[in-house]
C-alpha atoms as a PDB file:
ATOM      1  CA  UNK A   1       0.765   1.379 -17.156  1.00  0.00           C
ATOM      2  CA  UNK A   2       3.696   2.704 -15.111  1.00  0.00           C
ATOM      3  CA  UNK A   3       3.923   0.737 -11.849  1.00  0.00           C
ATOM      4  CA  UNK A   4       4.828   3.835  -9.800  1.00  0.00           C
ATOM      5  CA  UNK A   5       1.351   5.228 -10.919  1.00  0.00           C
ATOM      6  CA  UNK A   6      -0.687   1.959 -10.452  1.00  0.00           C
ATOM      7  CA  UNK A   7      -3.173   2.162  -7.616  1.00  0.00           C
ATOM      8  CA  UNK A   8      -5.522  -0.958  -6.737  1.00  0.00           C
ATOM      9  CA  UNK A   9      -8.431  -0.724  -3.777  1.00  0.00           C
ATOM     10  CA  UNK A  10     -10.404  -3.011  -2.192  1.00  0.00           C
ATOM     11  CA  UNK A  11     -13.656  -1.818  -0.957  1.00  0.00           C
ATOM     12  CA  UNK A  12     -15.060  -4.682   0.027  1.00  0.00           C
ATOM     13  CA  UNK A  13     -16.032  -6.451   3.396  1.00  0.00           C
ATOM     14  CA  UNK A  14     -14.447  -4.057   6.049  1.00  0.00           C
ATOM     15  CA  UNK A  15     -11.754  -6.118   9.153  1.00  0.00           C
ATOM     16  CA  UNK A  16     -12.461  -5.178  12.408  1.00  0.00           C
ATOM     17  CA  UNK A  17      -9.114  -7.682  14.095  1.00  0.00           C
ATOM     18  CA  UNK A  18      -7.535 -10.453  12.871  1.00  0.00           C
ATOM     19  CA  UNK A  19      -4.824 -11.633  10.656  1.00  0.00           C
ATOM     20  CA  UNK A  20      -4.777 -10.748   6.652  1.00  0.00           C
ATOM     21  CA  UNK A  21      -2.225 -12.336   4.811  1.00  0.00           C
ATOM     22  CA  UNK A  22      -1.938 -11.926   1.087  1.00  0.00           C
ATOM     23  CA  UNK A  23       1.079 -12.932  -1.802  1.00  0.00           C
ATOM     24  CA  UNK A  24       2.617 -10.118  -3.915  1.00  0.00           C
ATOM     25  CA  UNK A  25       5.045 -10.245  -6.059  1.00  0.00           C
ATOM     26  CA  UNK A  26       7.381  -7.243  -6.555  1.00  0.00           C
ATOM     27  CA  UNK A  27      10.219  -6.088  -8.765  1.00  0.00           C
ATOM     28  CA  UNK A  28      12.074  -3.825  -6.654  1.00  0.00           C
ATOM     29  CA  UNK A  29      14.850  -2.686  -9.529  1.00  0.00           C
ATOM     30  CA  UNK A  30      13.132   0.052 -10.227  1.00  0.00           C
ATOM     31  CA  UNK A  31      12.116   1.794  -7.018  1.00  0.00           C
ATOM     32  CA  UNK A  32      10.243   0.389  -4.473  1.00  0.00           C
ATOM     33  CA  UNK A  33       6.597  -0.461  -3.807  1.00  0.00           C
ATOM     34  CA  UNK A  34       4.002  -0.379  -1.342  1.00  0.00           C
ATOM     35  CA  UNK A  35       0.976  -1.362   0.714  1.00  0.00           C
ATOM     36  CA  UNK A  36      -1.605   0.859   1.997  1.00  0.00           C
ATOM     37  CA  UNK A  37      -3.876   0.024   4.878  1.00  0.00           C
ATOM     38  CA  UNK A  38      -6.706   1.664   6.158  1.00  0.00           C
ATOM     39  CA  UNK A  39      -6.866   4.231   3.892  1.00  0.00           C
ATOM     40  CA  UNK A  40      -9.699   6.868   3.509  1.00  0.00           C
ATOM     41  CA  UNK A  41     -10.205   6.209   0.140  1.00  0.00           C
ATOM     42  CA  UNK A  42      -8.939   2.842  -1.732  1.00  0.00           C
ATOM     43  CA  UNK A  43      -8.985   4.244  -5.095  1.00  0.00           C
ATOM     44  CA  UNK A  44      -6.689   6.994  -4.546  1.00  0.00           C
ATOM     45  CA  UNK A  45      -2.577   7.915  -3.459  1.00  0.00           C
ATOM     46  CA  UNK A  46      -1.553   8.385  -0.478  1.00  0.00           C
ATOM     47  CA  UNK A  47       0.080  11.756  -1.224  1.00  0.00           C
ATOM     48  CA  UNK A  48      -3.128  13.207  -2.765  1.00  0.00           C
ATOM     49  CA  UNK A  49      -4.194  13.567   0.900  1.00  0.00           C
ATOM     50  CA  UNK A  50      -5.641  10.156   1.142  1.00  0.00           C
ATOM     51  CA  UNK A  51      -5.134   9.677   5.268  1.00  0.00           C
ATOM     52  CA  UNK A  52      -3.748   5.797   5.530  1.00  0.00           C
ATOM     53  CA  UNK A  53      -0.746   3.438   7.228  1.00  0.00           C
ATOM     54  CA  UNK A  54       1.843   3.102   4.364  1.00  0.00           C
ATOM     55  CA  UNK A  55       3.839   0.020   3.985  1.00  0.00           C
ATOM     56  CA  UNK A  56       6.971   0.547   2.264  1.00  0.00           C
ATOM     57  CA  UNK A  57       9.072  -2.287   0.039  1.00  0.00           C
ATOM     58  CA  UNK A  58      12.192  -1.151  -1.009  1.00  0.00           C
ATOM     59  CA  UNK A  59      15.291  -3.808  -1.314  1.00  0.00           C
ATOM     60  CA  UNK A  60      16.918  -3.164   1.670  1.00  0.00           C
ATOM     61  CA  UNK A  61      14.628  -2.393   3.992  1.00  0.00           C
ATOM     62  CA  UNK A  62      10.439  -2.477   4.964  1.00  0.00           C
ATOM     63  CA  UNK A  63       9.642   0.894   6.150  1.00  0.00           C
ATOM     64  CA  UNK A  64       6.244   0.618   8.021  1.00  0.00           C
ATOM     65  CA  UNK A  65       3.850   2.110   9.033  1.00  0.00           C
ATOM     66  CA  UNK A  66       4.323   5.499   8.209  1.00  0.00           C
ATOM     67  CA  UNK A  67       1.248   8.001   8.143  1.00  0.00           C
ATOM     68  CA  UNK A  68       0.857   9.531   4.942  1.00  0.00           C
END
């Protein structure tokens, strides 16, 4: 499986406030990666219309949040 098309969801207990912390690790050679929060629908991409707050991991720079 191609990491640019791998999509995992959690749909699970829902967070109203607090802290979340997780560990990921990431091989940014070959792009960059990213974290989706609050998203309408945990099983699918962001730019398939799937309203969310992307987190973006490239090597230079975190781009966050952006609305997709």
């Amino acid at each position: 499986m191609s990491a640019n098309r791998t999509t995992i969801g959690y749909r699970g207990q829902s967070f109203k406030e607090g802290l979340l912390t997780f560990k990921a690790s990431m091989n940014l050679n070959s792009g960059w990666q990213g974290f989706a929060i609050r998203s309408s629908d945990t099983q699918d991409y962001g730019w398939a219309g799937n309203v969310q707050y992307l987190l973006v991991v490239k090597q230079d720079v975190i781009e966050a949040p952006t609305v997709c």
